[in-house]
PDB file of N, CA and C in Angstrom:
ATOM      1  N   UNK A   1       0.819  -1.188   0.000  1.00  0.00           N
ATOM      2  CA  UNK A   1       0.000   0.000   0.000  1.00  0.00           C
ATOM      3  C   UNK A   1       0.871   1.263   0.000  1.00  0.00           C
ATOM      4  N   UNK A   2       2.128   1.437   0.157  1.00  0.00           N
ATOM      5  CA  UNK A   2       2.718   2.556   0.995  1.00  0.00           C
ATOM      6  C   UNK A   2       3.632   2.585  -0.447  1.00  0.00           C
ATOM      7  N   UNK A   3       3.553   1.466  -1.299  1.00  0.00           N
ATOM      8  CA  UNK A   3       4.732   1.824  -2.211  1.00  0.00           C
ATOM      9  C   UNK A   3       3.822   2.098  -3.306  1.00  0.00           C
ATOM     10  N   UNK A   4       2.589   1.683  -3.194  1.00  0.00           N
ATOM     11  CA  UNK A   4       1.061   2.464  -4.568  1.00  0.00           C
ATOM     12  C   UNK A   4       1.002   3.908  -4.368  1.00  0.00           C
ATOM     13  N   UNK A   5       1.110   4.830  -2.945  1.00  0.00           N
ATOM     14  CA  UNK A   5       0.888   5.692  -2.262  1.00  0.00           C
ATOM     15  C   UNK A   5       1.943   6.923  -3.121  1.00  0.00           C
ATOM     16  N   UNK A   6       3.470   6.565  -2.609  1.00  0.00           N
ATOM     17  CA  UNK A   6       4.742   6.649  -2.954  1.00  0.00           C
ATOM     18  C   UNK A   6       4.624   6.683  -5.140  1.00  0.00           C
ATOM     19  N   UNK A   7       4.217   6.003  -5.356  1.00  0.00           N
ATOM     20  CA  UNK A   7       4.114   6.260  -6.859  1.00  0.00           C
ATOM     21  C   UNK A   7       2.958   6.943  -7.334  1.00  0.00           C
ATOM     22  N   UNK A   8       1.846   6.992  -6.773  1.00  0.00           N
ATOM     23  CA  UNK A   8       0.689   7.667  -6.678  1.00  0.00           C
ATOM     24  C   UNK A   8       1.536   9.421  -6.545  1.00  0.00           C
ATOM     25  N   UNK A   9       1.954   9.653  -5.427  1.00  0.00           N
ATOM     26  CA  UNK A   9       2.898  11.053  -4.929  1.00  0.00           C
ATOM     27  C   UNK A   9       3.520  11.426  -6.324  1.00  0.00           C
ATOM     28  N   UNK A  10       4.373  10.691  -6.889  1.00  0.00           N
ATOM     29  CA  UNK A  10       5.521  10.744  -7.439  1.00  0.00           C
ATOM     30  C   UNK A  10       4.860  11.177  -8.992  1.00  0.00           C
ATOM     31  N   UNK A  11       4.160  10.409  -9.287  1.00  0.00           N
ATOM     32  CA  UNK A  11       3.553  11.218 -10.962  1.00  0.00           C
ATOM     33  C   UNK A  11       2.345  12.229 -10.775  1.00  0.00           C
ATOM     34  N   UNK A  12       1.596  12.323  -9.265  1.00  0.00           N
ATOM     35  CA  UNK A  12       1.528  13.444  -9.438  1.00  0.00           C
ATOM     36  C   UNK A  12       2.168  14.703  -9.503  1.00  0.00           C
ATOM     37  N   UNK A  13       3.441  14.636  -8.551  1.00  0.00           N
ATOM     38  CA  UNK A  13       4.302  15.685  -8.714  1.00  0.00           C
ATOM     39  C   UNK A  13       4.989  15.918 -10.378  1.00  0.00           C
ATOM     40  N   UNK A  14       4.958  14.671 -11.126  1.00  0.00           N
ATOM     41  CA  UNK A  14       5.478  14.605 -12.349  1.00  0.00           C
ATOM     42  C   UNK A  14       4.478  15.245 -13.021  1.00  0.00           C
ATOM     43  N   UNK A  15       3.215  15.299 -12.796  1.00  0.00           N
ATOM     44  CA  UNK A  15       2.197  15.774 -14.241  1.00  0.00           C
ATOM     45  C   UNK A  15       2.157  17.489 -13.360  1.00  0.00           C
ATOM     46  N   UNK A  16       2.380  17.878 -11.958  1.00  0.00           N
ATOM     47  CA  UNK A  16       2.315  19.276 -11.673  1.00  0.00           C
ATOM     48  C   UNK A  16       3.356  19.754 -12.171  1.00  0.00           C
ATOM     49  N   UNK A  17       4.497  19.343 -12.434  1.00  0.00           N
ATOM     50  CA  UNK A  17       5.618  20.030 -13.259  1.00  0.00           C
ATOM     51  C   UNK A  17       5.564  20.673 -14.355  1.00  0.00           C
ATOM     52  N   UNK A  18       5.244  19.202 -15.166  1.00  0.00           N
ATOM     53  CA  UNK A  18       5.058  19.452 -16.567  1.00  0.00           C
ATOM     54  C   UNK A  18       3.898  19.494 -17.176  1.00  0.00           C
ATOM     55  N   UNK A  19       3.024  19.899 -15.938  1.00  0.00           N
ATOM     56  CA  UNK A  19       1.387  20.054 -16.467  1.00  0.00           C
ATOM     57  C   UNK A  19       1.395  21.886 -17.005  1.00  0.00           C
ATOM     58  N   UNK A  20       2.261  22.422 -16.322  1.00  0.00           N
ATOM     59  CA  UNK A  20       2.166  23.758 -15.640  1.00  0.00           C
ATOM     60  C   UNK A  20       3.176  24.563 -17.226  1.00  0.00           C
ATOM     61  N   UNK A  21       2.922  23.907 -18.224  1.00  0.00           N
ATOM     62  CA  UNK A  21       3.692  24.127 -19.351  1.00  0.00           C
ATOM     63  C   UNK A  21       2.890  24.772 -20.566  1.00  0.00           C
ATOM     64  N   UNK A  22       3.315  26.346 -21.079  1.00  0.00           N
ATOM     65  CA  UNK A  22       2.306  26.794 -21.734  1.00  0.00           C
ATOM     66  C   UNK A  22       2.461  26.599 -23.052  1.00  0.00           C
ATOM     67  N   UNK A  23       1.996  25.666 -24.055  1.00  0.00           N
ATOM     68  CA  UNK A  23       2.521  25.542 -25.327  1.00  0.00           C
ATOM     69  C   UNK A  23       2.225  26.937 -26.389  1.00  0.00           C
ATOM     70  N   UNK A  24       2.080  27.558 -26.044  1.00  0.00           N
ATOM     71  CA  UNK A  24       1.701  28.578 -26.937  1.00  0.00           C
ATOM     72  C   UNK A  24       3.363  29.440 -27.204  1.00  0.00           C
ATOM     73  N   UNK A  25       4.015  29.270 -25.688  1.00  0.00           N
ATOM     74  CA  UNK A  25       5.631  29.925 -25.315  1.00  0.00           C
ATOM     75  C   UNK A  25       6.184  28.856 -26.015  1.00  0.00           C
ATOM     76  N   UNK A  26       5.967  27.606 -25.311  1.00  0.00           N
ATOM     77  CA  UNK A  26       6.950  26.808 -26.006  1.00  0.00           C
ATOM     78  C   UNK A  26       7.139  26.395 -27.332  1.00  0.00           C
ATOM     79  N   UNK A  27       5.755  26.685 -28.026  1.00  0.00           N
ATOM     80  CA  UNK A  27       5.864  26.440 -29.302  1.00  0.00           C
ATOM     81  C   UNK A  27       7.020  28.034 -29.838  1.00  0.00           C
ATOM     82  N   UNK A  28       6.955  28.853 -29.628  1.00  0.00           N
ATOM     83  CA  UNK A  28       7.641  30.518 -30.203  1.00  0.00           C
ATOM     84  C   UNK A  28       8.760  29.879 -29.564  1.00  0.00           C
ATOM     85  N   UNK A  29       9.465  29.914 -28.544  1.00  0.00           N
ATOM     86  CA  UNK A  29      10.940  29.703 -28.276  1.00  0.00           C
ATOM     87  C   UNK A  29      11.042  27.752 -28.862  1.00  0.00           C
ATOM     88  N   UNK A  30      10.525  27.198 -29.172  1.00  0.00           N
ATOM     89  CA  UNK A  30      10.957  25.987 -30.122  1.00  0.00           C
ATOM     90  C   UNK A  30      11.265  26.170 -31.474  1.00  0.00           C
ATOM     91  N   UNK A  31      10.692  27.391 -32.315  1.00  0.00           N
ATOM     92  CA  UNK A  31      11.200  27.905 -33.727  1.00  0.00           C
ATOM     93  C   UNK A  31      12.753  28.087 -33.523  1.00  0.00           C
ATOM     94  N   UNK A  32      13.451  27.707 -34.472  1.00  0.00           N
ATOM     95  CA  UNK A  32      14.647  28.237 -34.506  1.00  0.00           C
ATOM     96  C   UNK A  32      14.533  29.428 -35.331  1.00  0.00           C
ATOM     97  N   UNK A  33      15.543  30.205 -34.769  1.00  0.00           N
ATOM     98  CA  UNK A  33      16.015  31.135 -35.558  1.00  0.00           C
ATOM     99  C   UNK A  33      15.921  31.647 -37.091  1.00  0.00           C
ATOM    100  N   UNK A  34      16.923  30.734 -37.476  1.00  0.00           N
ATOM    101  CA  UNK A  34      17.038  30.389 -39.063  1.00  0.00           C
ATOM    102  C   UNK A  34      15.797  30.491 -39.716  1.00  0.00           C
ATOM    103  N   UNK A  35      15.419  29.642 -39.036  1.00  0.00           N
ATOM    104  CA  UNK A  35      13.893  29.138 -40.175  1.00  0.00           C
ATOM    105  C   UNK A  35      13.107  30.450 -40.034  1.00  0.00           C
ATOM    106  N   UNK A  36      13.274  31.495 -39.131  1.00  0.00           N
ATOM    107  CA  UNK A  36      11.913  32.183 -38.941  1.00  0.00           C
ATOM    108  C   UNK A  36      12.823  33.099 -39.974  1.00  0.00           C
ATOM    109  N   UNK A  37      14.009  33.302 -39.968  1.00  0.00           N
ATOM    110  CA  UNK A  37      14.571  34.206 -41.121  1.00  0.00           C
ATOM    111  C   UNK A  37      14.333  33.940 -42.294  1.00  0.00           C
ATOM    112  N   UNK A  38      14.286  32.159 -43.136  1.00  0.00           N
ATOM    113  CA  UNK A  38      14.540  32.053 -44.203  1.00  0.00           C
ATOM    114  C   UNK A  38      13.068  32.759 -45.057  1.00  0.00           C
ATOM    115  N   UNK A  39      12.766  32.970 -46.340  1.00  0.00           N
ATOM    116  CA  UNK A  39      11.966  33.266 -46.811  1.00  0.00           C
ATOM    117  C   UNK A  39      10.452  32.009 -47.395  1.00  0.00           C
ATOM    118  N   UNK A  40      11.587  30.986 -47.207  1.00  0.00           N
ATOM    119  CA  UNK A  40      10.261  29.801 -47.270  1.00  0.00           C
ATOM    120  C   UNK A  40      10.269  28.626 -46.543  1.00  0.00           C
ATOM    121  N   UNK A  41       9.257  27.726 -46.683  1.00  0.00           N
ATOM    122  CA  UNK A  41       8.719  26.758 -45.171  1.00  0.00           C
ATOM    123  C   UNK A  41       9.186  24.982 -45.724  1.00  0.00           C
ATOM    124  N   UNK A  42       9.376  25.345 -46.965  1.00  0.00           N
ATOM    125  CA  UNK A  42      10.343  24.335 -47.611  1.00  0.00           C
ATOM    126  C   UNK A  42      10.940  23.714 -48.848  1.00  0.00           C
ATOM    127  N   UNK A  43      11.908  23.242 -48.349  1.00  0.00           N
ATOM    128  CA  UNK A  43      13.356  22.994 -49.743  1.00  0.00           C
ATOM    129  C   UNK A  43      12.539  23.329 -51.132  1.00  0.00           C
ATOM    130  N   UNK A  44      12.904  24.478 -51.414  1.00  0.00           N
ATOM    131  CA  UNK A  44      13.107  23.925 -53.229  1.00  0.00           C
ATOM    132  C   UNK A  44      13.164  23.462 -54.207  1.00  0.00           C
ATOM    133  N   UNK A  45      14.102  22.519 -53.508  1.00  0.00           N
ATOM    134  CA  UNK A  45      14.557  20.934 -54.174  1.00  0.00           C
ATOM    135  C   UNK A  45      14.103  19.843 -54.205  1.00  0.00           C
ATOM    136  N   UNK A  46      13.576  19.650 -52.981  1.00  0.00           N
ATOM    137  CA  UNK A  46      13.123  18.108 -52.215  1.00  0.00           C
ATOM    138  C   UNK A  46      11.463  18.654 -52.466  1.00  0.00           C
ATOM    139  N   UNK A  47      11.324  19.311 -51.710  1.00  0.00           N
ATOM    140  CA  UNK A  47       9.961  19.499 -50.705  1.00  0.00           C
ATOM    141  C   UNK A  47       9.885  19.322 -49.832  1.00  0.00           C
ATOM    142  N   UNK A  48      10.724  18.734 -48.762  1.00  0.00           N
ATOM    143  CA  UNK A  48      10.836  19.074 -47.565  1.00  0.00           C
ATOM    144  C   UNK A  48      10.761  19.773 -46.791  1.00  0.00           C
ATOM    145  N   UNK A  49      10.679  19.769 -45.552  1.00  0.00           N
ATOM    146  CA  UNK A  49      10.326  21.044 -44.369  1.00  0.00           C
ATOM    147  C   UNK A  49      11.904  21.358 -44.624  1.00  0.00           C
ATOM    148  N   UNK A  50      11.942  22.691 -44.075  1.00  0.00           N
ATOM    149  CA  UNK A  50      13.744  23.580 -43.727  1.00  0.00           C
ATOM    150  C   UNK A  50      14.609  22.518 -42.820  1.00  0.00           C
ATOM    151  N   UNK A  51      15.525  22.601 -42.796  1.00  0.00           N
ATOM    152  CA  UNK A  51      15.949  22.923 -41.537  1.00  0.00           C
ATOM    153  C   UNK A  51      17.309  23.864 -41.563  1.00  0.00           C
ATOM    154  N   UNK A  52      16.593  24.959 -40.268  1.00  0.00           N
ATOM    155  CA  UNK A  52      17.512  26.366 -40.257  1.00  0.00           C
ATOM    156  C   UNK A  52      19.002  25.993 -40.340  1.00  0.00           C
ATOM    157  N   UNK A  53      19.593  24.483 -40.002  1.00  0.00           N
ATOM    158  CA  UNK A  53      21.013  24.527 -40.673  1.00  0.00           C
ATOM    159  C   UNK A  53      21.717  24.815 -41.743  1.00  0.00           C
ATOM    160  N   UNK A  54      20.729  24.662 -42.856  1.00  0.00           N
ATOM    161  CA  UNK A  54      21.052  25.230 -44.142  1.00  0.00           C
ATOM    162  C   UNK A  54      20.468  25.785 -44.834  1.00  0.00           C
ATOM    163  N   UNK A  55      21.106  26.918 -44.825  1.00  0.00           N
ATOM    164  CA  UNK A  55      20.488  28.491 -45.448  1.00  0.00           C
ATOM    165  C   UNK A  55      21.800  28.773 -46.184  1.00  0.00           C
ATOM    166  N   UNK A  56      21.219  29.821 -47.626  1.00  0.00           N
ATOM    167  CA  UNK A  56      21.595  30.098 -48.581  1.00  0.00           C
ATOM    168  C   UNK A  56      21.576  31.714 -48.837  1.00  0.00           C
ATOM    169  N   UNK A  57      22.145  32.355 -49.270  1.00  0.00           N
ATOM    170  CA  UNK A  57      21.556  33.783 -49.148  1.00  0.00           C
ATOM    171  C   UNK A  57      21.924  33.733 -50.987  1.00  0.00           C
ATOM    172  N   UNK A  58      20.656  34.703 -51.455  1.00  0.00           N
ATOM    173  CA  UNK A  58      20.259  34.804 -53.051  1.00  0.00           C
ATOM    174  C   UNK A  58      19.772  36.026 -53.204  1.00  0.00           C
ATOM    175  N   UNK A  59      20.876  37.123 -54.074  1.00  0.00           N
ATOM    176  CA  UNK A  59      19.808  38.302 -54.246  1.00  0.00           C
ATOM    177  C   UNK A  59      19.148  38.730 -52.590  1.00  0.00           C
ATOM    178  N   UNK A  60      19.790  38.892 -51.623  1.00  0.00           N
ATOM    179  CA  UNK A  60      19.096  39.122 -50.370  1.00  0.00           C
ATOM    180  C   UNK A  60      18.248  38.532 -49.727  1.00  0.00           C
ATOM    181  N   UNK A  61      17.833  37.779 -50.102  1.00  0.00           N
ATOM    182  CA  UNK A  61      16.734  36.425 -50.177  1.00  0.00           C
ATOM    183  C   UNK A  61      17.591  35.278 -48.946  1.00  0.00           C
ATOM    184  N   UNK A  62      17.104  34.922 -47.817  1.00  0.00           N
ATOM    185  CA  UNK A  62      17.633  33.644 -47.785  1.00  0.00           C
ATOM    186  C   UNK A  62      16.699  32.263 -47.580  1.00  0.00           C
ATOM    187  N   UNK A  63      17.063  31.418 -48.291  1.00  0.00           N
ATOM    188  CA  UNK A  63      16.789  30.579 -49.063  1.00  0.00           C
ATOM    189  C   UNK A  63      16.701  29.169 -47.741  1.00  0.00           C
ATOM    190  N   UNK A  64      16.283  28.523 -47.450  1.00  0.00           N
ATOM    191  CA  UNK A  64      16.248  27.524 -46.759  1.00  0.00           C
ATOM    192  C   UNK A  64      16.102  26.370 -46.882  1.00  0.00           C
ATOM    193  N   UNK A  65      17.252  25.301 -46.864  1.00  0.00           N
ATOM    194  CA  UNK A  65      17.452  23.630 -47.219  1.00  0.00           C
ATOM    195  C   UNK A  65      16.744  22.841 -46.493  1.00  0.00           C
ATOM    196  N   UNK A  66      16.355  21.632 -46.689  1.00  0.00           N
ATOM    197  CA  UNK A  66      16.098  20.763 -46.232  1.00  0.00           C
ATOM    198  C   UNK A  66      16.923  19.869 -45.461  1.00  0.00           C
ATOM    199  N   UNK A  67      18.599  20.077 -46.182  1.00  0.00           N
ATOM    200  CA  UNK A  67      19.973  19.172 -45.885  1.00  0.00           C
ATOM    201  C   UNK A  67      21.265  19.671 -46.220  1.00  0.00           C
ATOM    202  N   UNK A  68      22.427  19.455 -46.385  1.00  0.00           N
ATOM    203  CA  UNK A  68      23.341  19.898 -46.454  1.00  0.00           C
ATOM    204  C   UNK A  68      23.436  19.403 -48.031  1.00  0.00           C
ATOM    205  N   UNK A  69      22.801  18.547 -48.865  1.00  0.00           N
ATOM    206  CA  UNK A  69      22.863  18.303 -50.014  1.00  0.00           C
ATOM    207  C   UNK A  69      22.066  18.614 -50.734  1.00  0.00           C
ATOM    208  N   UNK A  70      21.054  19.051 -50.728  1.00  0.00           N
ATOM    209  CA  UNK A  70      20.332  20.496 -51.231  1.00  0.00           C
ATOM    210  C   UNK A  70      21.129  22.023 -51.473  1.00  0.00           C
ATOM    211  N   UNK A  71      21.605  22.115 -50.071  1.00  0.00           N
ATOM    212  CA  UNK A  71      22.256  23.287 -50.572  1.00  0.00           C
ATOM    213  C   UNK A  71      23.148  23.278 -51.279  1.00  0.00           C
ATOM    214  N   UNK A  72      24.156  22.436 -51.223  1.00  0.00           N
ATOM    215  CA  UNK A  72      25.620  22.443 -52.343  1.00  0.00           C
ATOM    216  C   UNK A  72      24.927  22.768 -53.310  1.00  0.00           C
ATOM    217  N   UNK A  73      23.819  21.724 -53.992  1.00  0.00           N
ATOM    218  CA  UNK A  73      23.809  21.551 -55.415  1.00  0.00           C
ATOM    219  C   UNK A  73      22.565  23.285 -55.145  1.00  0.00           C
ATOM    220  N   UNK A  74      22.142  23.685 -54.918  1.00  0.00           N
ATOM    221  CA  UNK A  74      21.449  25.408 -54.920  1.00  0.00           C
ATOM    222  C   UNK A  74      22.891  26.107 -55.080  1.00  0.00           C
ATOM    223  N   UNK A  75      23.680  25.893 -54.351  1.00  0.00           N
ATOM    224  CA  UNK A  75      24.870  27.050 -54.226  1.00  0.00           C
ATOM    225  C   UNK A  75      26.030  26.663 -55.601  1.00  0.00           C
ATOM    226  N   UNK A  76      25.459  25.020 -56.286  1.00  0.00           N
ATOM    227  CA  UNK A  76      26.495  24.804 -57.472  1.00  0.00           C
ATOM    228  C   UNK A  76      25.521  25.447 -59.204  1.00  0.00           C
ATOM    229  N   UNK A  77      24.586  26.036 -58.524  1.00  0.00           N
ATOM    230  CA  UNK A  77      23.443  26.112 -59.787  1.00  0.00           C
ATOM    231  C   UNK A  77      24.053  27.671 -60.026  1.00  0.00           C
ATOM    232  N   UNK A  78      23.830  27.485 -61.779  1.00  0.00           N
ATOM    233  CA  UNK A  78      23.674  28.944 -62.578  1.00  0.00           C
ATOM    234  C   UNK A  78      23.117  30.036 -61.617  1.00  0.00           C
ATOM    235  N   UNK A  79      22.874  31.050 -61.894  1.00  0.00           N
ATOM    236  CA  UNK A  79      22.177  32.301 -61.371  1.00  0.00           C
ATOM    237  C   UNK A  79      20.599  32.120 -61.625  1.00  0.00           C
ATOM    238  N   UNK A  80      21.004  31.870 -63.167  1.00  0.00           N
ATOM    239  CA  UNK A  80      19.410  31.494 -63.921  1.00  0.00           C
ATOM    240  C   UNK A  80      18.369  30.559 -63.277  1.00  0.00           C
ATOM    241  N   UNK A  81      19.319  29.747 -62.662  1.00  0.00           N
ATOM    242  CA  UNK A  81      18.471  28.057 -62.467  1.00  0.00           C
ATOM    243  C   UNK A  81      18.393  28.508 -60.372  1.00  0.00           C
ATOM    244  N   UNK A  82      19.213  29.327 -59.699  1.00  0.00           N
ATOM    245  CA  UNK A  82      18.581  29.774 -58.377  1.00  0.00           C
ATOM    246  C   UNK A  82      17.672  31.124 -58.761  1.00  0.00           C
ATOM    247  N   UNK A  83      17.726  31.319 -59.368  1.00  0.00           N
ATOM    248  CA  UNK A  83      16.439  32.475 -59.519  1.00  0.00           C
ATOM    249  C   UNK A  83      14.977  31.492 -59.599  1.00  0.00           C
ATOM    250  N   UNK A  84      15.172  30.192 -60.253  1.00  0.00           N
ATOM    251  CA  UNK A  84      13.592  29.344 -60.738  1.00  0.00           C
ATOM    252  C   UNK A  84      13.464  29.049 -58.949  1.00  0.00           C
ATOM    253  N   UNK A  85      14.232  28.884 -58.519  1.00  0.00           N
ATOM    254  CA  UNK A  85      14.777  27.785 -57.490  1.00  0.00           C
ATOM    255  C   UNK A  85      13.986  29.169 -56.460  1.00  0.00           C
ATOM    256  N   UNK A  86      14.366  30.242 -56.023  1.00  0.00           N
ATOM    257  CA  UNK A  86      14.247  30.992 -55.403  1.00  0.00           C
ATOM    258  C   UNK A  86      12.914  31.455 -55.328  1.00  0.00           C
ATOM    259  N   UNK A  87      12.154  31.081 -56.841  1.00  0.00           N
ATOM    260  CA  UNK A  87      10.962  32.133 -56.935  1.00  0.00           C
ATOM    261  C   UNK A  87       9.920  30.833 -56.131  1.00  0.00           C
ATOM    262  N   UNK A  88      10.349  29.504 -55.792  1.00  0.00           N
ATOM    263  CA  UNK A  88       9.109  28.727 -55.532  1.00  0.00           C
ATOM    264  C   UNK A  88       8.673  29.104 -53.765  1.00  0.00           C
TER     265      UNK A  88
END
């Protein structure tokens, strides 16, 4: 009985912790950075979601990867062919 009691205690103190959590904050400080800078919500290339690790800057524009192999081949393209790339 005393050790049902004892775990009974114990996740309630666990759900008052992390009950007491406002997702509305945590969702705004969970955006990174990057991504809230880049100009779109995903790759170019792929279709993938961003991720703020790889960013590109175009014409003032920055541009946001999906991967580190997205961007090479954006940053190995003509001007012509990141301008198509840029306008999606």
């Amino acid at each position: 009985m005393r050790t049902k009691m004892t775990l009974a205690a114990t996740c309630l103190a666990c759900f008052c912790i992390m009950g007491c959590h406002d997702s509305k904050q945590a969702a705004a400080q969970s955006k990174p950075a990057a991504q809230v800078m880049a100009s779109n919500e995903v790759c170019p290339l792929s279709g993938h979601a961003i991720n703020p690790k790889f960013t590109s800057t175009y014409n003032g524009k920055t541009i946001g990867f999906c991967c580190g192999g997205c961007k090479a081949k954006f940053d190995a393209m003509s001007d012509a062919d990141k301008a198509k790339m840029a306008a999606k």
